[in-house]
C-alpha atoms as a PDB file:
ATOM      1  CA  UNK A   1     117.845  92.128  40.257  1.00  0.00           C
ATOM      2  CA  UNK A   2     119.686  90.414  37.162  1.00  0.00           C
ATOM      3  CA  UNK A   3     121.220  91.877  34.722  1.00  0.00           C
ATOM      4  CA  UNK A   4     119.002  90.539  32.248  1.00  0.00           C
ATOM      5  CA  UNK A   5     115.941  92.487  34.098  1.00  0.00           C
ATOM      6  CA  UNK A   6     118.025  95.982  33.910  1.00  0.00           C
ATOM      7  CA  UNK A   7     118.630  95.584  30.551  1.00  0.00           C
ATOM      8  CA  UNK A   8     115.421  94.786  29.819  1.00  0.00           C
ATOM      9  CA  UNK A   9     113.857  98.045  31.953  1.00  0.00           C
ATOM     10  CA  UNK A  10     117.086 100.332  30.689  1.00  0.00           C
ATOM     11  CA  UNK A  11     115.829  99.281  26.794  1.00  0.00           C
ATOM     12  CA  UNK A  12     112.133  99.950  27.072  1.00  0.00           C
ATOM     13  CA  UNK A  13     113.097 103.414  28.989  1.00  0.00           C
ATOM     14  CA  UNK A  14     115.205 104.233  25.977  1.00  0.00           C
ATOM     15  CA  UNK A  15     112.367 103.753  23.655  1.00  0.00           C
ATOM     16  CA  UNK A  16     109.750 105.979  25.819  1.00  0.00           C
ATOM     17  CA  UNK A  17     112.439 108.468  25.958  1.00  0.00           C
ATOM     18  CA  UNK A  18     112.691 108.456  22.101  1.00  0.00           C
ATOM     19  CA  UNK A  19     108.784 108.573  21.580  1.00  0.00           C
ATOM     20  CA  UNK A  20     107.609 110.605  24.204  1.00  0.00           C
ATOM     21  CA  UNK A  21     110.594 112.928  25.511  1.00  0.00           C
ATOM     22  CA  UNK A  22     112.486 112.043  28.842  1.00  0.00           C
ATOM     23  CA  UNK A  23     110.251 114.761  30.527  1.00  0.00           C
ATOM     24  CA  UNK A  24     107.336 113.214  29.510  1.00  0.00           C
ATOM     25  CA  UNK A  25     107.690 109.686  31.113  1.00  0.00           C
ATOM     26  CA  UNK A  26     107.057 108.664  33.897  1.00  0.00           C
ATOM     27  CA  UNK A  27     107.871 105.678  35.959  1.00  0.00           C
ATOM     28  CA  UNK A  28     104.604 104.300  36.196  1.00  0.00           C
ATOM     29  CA  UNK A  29     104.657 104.541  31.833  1.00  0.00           C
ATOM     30  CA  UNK A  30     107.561 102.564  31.830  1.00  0.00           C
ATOM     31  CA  UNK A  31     106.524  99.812  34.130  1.00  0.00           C
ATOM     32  CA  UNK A  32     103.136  99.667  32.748  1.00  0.00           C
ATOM     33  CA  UNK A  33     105.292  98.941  29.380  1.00  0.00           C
ATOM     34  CA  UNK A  34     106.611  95.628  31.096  1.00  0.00           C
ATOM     35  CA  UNK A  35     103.601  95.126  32.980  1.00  0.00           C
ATOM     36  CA  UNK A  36     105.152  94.862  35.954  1.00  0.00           C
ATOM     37  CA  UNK A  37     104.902  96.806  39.443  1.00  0.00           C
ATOM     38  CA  UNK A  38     106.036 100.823  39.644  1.00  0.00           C
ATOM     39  CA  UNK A  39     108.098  99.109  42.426  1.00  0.00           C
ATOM     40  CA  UNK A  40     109.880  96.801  40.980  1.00  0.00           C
ATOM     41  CA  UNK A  41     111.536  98.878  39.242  1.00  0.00           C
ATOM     42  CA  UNK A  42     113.428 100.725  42.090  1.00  0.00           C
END
């Protein structure tokens, strides 16, 4: 995976985190935010 792609997922975790509380996302929220694959992001 680049390091363009982490940074990308690492970001748009951040700002779940910030709206919704890191207990309250989930993986499949923050994939669904890229619109990629739950897996993908393992």
């Amino acid at each position: 995976m680049s390091e363009d792609i982490k940074e990308k997922i690492l970001n748009k975790a951040l700002d779940l985190f910030n709206i919704y509380g890191f207990e309250s996302v989930k993986m499949r929220d923050i994939s669904g935010a890229l619109n990629i694959s739950p897996g993908n992001l393992t």
